[in-house]
Protein backbone atom coordinates (compact mmCIF):
# COMPACT_ATOMS: atom_id res chain seq x y z
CA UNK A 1 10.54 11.76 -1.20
CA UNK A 2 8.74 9.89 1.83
CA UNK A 3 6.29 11.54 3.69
CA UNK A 4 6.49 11.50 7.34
CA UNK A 5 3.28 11.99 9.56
CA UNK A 6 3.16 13.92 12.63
CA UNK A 7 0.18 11.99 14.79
CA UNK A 8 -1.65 9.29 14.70
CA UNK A 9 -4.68 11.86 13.67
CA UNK A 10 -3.26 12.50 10.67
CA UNK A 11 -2.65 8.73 9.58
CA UNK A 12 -6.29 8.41 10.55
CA UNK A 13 -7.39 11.30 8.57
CA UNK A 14 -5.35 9.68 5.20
CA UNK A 15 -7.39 5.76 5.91
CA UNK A 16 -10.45 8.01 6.56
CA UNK A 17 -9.90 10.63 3.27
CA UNK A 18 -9.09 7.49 1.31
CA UNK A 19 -11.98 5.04 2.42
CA UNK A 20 -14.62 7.79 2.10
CA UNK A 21 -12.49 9.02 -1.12
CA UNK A 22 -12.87 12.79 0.19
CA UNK A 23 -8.87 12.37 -1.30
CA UNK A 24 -8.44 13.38 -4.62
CA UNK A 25 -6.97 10.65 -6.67
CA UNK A 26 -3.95 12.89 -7.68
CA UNK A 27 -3.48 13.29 -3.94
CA UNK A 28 -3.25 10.44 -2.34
CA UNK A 29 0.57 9.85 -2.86
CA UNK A 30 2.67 6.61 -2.52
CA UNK A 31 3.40 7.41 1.58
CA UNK A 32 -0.74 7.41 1.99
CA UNK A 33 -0.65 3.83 0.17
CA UNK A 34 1.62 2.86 3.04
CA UNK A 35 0.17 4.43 5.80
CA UNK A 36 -3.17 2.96 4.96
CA UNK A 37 -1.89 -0.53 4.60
CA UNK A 38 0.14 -0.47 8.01
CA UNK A 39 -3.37 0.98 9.62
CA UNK A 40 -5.53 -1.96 7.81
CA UNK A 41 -2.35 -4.55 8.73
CA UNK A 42 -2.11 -3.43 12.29
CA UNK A 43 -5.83 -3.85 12.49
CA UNK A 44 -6.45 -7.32 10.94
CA UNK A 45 -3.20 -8.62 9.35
CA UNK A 46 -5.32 -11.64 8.06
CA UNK A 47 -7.66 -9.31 6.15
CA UNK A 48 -5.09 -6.12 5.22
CA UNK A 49 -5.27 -7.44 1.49
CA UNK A 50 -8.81 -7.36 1.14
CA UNK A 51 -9.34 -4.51 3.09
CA UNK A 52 -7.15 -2.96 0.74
CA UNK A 53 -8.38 -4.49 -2.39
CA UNK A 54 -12.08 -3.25 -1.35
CA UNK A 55 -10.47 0.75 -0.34
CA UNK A 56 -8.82 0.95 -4.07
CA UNK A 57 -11.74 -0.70 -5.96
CA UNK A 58 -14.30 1.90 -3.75
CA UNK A 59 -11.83 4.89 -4.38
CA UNK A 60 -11.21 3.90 -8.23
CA UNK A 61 -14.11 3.46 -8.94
CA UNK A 62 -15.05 7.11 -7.41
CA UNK A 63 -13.00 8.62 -9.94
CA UNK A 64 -13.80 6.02 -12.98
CA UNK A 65 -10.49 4.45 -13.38
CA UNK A 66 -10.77 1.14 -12.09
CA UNK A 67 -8.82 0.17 -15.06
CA UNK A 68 -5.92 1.06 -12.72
CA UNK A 69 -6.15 -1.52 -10.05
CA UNK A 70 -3.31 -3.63 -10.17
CA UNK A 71 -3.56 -7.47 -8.26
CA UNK A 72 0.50 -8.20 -8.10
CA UNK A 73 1.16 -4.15 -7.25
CA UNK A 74 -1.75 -4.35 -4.32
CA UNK A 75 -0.63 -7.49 -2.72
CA UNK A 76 3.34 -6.75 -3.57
CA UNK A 77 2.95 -3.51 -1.24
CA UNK A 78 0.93 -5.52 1.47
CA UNK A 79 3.71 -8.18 1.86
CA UNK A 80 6.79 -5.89 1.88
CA UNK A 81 4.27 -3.54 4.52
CA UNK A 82 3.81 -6.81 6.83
CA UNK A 83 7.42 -7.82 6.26
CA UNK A 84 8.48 -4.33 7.27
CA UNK A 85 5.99 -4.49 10.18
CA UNK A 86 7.30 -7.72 11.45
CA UNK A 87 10.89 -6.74 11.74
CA UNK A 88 9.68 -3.75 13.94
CA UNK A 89 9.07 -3.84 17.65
CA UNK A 90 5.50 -4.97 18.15
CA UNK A 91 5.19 -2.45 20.63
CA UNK A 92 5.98 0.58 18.48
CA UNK A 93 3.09 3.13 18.22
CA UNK A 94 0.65 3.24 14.82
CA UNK A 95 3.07 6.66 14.35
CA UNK A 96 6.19 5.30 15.17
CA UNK A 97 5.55 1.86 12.83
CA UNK A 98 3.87 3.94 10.06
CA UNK A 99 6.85 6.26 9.80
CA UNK A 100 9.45 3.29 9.92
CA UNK A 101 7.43 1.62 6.96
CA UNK A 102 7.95 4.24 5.14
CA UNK A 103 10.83 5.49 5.86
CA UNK A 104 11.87 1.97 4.68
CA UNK A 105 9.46 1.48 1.27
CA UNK A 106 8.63 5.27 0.73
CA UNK A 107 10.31 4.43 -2.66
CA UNK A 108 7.52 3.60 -5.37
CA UNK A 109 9.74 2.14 -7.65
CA UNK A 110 10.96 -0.93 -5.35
CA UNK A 111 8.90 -3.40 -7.39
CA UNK A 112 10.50 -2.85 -10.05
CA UNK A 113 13.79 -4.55 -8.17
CA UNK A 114 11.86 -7.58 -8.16
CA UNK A 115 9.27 -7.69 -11.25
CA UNK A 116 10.19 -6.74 -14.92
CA UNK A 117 8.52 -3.73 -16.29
CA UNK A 118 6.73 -6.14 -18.92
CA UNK A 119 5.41 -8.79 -16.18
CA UNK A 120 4.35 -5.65 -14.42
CA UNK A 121 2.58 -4.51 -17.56
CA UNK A 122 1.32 -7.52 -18.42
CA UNK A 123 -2.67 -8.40 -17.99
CA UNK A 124 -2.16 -11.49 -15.67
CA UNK A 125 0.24 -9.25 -13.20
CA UNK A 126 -2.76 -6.82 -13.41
CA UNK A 127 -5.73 -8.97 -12.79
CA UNK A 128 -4.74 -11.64 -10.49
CA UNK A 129 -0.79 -12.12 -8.70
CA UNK A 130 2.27 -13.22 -10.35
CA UNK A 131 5.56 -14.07 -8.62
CA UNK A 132 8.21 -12.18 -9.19
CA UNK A 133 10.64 -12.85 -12.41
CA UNK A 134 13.77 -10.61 -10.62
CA UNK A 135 13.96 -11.68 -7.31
CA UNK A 136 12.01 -13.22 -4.81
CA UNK A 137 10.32 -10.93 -2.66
């Protein structure tokens, strides 16, 4: 089930928990993965990717499983966040936005409507992106 935060304190306290990886890796759940890429997109859309792609390789490699960084997964969420985003009012708060995106992708298994569980499995989809082989995104 979605997660829905109750200030913008508390979506800064996830980016923070995460970036600094005071969050344990079973605890940062699929809603904190959303939250943190509408904070780093609403920041510096250009950059949310890598911004991104630095937080999980920092935080994975905290815990020693940087084995599960995933290229197509990271930049999969980061499009359908900044797709999500730009359908909103630009005006919307960080609280108001970050609740909408998840409310709207708070379920993890959406890429799986558009990738096959054996591209997503597959070593290319995992080290650099691959297109989608269901539907475009």
């Amino acid at each position: 089930m979605a997660r829905h935060y109750n200030s913008e304190t508390e979506i800064e306290q996830v980016v923070r928990g995460f970036e600094s990886c005071a969050t344990g890796k079973d605890d940062f759940s699929h809603s904190d993965h959303l939250a943190v890429a509408v904070w780093y997109s609403r920041q510096d859309q250009g950059r949310a990717l890598d911004l991104m792609r630095a937080s999980l390789h920092r935080f994975l490699d905290h815990y020693d499983c940087r084995a599960n960084y995933h290229e197509t997964l990271t930049r999969f969420w980061i499009i359908q966040v900044q797709v999500a985003l730009a359908n909103l009012p630009a005006d919307l708060t960080l609280l108001a936005a970050t609740n909408a995106v998840v409310e709207r992708l708070g379920n993890s298994r959406l890429a799986f409507e558009f990738y096959s569980k054996e591209l997503v499995e597959s070593a290319a989809a995992k080290e650099g992106w691959v297109e989608p082989d269901l539907k475009d995104r």
